[in-house]
Every structure is written in structure tokens, then in C-alpha cells.
Protein backbone atom coordinates (compact mmCIF):
# COMPACT_ATOMS: atom_id res chain seq x y z
CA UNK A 1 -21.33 -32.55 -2.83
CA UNK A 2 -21.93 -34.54 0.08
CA UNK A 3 -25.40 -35.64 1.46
CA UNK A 4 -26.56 -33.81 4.96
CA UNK A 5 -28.54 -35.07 7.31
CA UNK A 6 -30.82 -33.29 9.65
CA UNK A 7 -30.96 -34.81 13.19
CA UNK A 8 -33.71 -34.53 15.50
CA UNK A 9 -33.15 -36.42 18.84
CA UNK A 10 -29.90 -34.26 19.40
CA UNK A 11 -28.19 -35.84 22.78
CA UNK A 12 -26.55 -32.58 23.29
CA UNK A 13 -29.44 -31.02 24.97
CA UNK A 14 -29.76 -33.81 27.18
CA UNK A 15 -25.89 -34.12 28.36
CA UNK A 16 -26.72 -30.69 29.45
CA UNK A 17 -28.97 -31.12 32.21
CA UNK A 18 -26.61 -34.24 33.90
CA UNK A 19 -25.52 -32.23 36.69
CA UNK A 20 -26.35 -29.15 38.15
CA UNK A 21 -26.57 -25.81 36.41
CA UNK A 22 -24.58 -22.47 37.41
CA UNK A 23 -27.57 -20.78 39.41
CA UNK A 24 -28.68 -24.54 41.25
CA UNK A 25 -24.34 -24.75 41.60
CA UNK A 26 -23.61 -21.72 43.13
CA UNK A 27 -27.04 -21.73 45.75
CA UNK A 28 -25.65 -24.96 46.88
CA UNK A 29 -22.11 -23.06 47.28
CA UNK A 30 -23.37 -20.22 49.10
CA UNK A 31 -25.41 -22.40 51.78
CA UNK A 32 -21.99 -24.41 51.93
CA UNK A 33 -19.97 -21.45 52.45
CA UNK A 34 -22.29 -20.46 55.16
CA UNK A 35 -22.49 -23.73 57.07
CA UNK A 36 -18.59 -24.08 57.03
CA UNK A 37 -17.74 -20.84 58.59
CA UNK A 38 -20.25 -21.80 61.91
CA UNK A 39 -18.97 -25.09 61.97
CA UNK A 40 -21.48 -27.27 60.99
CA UNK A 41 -19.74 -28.38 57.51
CA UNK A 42 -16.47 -29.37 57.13
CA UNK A 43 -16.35 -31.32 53.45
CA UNK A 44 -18.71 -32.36 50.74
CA UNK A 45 -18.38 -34.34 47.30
CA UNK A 46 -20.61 -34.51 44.56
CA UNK A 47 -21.92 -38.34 43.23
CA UNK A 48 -24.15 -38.85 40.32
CA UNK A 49 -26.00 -41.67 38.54
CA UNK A 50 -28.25 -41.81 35.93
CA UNK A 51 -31.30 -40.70 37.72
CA UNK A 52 -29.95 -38.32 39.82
CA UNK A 53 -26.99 -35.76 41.21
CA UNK A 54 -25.94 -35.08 44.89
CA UNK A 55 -23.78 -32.78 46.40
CA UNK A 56 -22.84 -34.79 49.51
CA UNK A 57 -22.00 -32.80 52.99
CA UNK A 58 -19.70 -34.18 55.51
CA UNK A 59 -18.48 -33.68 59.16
CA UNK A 60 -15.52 -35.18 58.56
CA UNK A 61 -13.99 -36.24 55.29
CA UNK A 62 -13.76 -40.17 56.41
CA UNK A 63 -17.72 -40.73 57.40
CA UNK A 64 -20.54 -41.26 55.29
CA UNK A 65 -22.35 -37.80 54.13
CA UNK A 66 -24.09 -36.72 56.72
CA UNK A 67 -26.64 -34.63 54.12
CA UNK A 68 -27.32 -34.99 50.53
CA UNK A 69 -29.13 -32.69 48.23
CA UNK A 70 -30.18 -34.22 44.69
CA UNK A 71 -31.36 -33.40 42.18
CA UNK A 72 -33.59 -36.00 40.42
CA UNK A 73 -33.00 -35.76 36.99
CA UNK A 74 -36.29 -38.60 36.25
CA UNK A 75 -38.74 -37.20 39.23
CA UNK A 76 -42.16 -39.50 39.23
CA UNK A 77 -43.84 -35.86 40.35
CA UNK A 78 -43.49 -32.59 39.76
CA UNK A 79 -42.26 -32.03 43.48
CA UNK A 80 -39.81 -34.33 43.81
CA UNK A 81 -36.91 -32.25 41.34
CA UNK A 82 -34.96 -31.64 44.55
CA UNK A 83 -34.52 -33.39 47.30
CA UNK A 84 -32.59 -32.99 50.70
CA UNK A 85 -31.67 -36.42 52.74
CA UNK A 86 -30.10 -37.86 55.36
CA UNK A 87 -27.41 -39.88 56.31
CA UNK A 88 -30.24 -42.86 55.83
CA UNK A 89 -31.62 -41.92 52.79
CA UNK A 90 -34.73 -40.74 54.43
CA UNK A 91 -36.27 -37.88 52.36
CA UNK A 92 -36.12 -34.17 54.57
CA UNK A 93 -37.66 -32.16 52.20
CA UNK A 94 -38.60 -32.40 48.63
CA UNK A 95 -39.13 -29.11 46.49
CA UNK A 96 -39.55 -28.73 42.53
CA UNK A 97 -37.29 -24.91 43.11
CA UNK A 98 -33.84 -25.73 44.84
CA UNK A 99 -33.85 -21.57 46.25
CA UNK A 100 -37.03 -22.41 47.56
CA UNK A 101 -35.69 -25.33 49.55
CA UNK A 102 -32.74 -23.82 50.93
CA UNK A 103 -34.43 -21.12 51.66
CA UNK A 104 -37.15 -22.87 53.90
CA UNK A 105 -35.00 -25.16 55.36
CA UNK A 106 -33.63 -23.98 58.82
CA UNK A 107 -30.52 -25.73 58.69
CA UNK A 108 -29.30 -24.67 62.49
CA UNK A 109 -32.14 -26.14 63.68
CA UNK A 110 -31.59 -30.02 61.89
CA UNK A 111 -29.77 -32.24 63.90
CA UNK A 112 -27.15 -34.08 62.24
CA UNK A 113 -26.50 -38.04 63.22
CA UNK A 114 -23.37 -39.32 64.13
């Protein structure tokens, strides 16, 4: 009979939360979706590391992303889960629920640099 062994620290949990879940996924879609049919959007990627995910939004598919929304998977507070910057890396908005800051966001209204 072999010998099992119980493991604690399972990584499988953790490879779970390295990029964004179904409900985060498809709010990010659905803003997409909206900006693309006025105009606004016209391509987007998605880059991760190993602190955090971004789905990146374009004008055109040969510039630097215009927008980025992460999501910080090692936040230093409890605010800082999600994020929304631009094309410098300057923080927009911060939230710790990603509906929340889509929601509030009025994304006619943000000028995007060229």
C-alpha cells in the first residue's frame, strides 16, 4: 500500500486567481462592447505579470494602450484591487469592486491622449 500525503499549501487555489474571473471578464466585455460600437474603442489586449492583470484598450491596434484596467493581484490597500490608467501610467481611479468602477466612471466624458 503506498504512503499518502496530505498537502496543505495547495498552488491550485492560487493559479486560480492569475487573471480575471468570469463576472470581472465579462463587465470588462460589456463596457468594451459598448465603447466600440460609439467609436471610442477600436482594439484591446490583455498583459499580465506577477502582480497584476490588464486588459489594455486601444485606438488603433499599432499605438500604445490608450487605457488599462488592472487588476492588482498584491494591492498594498484594500482599495487599490482595481485600477483604471492611462496611457502614462497615471492612476484614474482605483476601486476594491471592478462593477463599481465601471459603473462610476463616465467614460464619454474622459479624454483620451494621442
Amino acid at each position: 500500500m503506498k504512503k499518502l500525503k496530505l498537502i496543505i499549501n495547495n498552488k491550485f487555489n492560487k493559479e486560480k486567481e492569475k487573471f480575471f474571473i468570469k463576472r470581472e471578464l465579462q463587465c470588462i466585455l460589456d463596457l468594451y462592447a459598448k465603447m466600440v460600437s460609439n467609436g471610442t474603442w477600436k482594439d484591446y489586449s490583455f498583459s499580465s505579470g506577477n502582480k497584476e492583470i490588464s486588459f489594455d484598450v486601444y485606438q488603433r491596434s499599432s499605438d500604445k494602450p490608450v487605457l488599462r484596467i488592472l487588476k492588482n493581484l498584491k494591492p498594498n490597500f484594500y482599495n487599490e484591487k482595481f485600477l483604471i490608467k492611462d496611457k502614462n501610467g497615471n492612476v484614474l481611479r482605483k476601486s476594491e469592486d471592478l462593477n463599481k468602477l465601471i459603473d462610476k466612471t463616465s467614460w464619454n466624458k474622459l479624454k483620451l491622449i494621442k
